[in-house]
N, C-alpha and C. Protein backbone atom coordinates (compact mmCIF):
# COMPACT_ATOMS: atom_id res chain seq x y z
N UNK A 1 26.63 -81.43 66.49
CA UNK A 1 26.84 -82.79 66.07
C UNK A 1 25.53 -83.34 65.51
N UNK A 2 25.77 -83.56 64.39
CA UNK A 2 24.32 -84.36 63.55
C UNK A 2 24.17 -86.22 64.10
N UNK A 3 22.43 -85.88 64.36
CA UNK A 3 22.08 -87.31 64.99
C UNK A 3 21.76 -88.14 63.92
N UNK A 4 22.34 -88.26 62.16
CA UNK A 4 21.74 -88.73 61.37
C UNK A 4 23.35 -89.07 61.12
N UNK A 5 23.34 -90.34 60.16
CA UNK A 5 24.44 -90.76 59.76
C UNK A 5 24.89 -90.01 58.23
N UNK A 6 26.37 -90.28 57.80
CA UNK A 6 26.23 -89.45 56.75
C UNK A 6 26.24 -91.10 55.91
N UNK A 7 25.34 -90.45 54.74
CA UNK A 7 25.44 -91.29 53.62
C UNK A 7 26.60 -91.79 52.70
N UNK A 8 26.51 -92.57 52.22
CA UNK A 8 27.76 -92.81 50.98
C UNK A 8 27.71 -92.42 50.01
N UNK A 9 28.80 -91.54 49.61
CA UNK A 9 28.49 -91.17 48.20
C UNK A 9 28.46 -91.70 47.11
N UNK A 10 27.32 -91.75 45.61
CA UNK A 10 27.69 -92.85 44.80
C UNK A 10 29.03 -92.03 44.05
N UNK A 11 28.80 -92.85 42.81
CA UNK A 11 29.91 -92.29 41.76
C UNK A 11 29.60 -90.76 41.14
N UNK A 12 28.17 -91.28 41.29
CA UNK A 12 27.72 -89.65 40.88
C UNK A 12 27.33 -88.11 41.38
N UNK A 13 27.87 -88.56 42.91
CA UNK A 13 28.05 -87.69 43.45
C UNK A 13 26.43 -87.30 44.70
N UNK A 14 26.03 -88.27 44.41
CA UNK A 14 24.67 -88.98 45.21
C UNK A 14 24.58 -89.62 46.26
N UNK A 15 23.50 -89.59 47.41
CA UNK A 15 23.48 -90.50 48.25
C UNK A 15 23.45 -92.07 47.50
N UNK A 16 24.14 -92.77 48.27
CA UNK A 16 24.07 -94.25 47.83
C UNK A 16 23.06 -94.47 48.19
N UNK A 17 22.54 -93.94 48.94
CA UNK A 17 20.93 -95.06 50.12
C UNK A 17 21.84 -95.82 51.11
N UNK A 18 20.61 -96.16 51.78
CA UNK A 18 21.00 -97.38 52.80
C UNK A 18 21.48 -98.45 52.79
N UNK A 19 22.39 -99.58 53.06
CA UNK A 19 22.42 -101.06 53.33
C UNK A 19 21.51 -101.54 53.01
N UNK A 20 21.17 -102.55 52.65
CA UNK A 20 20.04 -103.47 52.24
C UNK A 20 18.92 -103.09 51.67
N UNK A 21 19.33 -102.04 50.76
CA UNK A 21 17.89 -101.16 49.95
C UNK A 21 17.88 -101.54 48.54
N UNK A 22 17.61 -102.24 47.48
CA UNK A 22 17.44 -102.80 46.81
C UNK A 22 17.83 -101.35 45.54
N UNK A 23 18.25 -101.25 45.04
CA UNK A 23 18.41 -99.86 43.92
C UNK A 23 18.22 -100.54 42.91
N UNK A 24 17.49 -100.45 41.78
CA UNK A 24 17.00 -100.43 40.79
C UNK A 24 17.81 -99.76 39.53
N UNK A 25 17.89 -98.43 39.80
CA UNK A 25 18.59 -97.19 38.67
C UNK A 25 18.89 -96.52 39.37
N UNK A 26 19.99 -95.89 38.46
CA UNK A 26 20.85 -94.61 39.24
C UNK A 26 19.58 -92.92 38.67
N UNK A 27 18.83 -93.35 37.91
CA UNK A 27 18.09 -91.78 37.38
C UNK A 27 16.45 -91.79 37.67
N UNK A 28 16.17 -91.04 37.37
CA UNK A 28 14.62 -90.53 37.88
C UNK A 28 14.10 -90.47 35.99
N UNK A 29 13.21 -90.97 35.87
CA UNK A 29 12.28 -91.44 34.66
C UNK A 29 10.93 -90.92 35.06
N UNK A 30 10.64 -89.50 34.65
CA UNK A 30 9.48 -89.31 35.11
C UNK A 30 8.67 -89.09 33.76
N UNK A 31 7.45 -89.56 33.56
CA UNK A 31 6.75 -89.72 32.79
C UNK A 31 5.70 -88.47 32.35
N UNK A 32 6.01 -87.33 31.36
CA UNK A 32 5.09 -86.52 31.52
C UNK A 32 4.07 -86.63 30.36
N UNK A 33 3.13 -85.23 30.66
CA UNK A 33 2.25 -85.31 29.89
C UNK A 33 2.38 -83.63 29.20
N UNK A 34 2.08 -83.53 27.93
CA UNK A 34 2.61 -81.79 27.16
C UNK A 34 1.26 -82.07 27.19
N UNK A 35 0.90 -80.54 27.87
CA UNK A 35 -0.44 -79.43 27.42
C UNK A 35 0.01 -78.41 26.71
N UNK A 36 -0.58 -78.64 25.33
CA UNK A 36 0.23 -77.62 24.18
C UNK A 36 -0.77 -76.29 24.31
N UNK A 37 -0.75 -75.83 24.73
CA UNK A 37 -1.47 -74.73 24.94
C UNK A 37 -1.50 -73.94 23.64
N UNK A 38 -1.91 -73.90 22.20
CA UNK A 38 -1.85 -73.51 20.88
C UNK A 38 -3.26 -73.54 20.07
N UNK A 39 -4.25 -71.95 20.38
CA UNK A 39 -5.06 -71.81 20.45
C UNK A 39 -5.06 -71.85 18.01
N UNK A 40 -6.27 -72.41 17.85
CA UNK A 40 -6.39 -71.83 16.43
C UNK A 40 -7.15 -70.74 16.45
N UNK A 41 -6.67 -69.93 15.18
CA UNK A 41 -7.46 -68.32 15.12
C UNK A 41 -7.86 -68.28 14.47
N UNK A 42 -9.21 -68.09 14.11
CA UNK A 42 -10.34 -68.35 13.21
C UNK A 42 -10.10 -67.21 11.89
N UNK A 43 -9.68 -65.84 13.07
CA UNK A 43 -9.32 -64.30 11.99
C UNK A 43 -8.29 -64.75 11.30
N UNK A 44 -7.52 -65.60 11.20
CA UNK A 44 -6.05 -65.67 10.58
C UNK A 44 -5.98 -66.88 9.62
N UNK A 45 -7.44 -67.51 9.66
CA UNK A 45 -7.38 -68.26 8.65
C UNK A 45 -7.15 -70.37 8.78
N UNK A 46 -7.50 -69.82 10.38
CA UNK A 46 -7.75 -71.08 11.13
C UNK A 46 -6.15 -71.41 11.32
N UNK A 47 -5.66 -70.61 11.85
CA UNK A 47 -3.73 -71.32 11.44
C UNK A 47 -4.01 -71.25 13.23
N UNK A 48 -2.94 -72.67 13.45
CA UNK A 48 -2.14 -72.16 15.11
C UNK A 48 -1.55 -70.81 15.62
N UNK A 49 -1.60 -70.49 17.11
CA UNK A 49 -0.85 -69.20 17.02
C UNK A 49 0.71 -69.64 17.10
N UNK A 50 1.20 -70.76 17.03
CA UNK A 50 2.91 -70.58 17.14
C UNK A 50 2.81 -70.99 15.30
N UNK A 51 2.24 -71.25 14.83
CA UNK A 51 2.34 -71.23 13.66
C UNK A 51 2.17 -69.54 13.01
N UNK A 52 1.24 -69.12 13.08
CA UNK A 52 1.21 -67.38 12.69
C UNK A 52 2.00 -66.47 13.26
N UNK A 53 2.78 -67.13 14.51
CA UNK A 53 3.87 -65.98 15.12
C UNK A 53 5.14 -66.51 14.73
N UNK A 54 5.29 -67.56 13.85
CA UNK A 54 6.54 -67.92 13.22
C UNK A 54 7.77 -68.93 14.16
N UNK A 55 6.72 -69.30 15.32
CA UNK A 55 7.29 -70.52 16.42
C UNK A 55 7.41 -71.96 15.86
N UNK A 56 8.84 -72.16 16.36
CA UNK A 56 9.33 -73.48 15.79
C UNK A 56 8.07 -74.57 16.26
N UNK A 57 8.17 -75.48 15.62
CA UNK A 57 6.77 -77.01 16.09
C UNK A 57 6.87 -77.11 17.32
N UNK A 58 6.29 -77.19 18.17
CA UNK A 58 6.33 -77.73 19.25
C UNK A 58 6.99 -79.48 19.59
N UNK A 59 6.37 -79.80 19.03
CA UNK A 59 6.50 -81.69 19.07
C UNK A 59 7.52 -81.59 18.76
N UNK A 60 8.45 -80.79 17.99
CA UNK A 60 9.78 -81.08 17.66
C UNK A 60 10.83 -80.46 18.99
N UNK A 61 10.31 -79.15 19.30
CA UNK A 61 10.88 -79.10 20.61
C UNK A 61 11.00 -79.89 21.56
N UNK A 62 9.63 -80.67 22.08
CA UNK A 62 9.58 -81.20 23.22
C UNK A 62 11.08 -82.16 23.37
N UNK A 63 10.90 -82.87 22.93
CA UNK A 63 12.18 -84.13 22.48
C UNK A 63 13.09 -83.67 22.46
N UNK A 64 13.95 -82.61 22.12
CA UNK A 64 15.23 -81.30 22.28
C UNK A 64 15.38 -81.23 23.56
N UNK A 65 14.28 -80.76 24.75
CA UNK A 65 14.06 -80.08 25.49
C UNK A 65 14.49 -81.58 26.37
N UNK A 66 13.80 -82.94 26.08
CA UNK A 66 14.38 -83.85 27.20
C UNK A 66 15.50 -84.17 27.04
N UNK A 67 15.96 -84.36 25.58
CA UNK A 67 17.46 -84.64 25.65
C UNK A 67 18.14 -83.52 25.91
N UNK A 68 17.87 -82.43 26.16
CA UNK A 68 19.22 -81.44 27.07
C UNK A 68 18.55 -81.46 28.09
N UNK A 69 18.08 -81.91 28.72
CA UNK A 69 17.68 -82.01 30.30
C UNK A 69 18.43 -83.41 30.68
N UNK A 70 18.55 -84.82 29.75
CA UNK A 70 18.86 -85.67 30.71
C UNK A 70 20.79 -85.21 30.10
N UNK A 71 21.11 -84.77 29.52
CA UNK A 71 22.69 -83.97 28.99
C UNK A 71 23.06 -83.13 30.38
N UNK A 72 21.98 -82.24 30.57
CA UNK A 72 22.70 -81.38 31.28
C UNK A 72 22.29 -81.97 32.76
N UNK A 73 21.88 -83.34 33.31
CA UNK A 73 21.97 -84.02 34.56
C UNK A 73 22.70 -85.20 34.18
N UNK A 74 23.79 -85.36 33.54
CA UNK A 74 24.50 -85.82 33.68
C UNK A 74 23.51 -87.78 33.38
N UNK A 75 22.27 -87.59 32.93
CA UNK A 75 21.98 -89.02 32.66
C UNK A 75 20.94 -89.10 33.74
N UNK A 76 20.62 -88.30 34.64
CA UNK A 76 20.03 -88.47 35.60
C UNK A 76 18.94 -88.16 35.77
N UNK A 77 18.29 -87.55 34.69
CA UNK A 77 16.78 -87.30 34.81
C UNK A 77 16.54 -87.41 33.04
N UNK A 78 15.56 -88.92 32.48
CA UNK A 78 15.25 -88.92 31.78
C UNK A 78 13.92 -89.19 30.98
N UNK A 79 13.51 -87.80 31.08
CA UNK A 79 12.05 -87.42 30.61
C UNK A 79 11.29 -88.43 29.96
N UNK A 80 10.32 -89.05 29.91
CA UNK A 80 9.54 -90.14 28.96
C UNK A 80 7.90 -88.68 28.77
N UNK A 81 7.90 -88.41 26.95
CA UNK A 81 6.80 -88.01 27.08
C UNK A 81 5.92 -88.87 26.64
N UNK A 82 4.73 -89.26 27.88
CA UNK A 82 3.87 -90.09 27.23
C UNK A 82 2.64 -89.78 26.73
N UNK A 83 2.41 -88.64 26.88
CA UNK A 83 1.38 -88.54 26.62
C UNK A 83 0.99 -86.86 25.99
N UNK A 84 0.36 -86.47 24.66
CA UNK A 84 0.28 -85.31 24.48
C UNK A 84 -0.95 -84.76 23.91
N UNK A 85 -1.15 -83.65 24.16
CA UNK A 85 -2.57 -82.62 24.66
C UNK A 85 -2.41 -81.07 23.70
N UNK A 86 -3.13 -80.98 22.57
CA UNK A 86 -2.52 -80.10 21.92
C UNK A 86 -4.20 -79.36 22.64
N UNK A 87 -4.44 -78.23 22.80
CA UNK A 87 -5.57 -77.55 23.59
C UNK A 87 -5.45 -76.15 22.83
N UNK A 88 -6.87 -76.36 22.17
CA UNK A 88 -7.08 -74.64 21.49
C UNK A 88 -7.77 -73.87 22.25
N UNK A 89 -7.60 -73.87 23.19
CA UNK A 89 -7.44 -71.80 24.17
C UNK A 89 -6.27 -71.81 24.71
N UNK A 90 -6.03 -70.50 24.90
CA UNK A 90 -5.14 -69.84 25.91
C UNK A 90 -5.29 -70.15 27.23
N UNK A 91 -4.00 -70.18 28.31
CA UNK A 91 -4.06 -70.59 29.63
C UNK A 91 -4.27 -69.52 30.69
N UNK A 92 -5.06 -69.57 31.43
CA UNK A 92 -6.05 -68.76 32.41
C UNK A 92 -4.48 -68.39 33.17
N UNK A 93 -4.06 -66.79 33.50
CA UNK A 93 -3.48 -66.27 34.08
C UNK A 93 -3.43 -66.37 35.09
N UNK A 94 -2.71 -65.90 36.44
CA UNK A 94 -2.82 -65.90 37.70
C UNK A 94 -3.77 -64.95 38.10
N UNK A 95 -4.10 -64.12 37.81
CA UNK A 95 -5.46 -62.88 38.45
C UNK A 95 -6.40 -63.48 37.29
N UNK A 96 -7.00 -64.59 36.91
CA UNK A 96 -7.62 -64.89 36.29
C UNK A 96 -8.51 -64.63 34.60
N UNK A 97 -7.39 -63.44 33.97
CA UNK A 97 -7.49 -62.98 33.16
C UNK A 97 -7.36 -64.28 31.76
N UNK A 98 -8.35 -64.20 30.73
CA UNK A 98 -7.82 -65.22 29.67
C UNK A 98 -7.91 -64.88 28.57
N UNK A 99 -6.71 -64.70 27.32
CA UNK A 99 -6.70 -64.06 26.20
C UNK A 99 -7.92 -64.80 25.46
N UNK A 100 -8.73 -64.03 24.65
CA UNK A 100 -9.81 -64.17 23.74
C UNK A 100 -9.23 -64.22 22.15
């Protein structure tokens, strides 16, 4: 027997919360930040590498990527990117290895 009460479900299939808890929104608005990790290559003529490997824009992805995220939660998680970081090196591996 559980010593916790059960919650109410909303419409969306969510805890309602508590009695007298003030709810605001039904979704989570989390605010990120893109580290574009898109090194330029000096041998190639100063081009990006998703540009010389024939990778769609990034910036055009990102925005794709939140609207099928708040699509596929049903409205419930809707990404705000605020802030973006385009960074020319490569990202330090887990055994600390970093492409040159």
């Amino acid at each position: 027997m559980s010593s916790t009460p059960d919650l109410p479900i909303s419409r969306r299939g969510l805890p309602a919360g508590r009695r007298g808890v003030a709810r605001t929104r039904d979704y989570l608005a989390p605010r990120v930040l893109v580290l574009n990790y898109d090194p330029i290559i000096e041998a190639e003529g100063g081009k990006r590498l998703n540009a010389l490997l024939g990778f769609r824009d990034p910036r055009y992805l990102a925005p794709a990527l939140a609207a099928d995220l708040e699509q596929c939660s049903g409205g419930y998680v809707r990404m705000n990117l605020d802030e973006w970081k385009d960074l020319d090196i490569h990202p330090v591996k887990k055994d600390g290895f970093r492409y040159t």
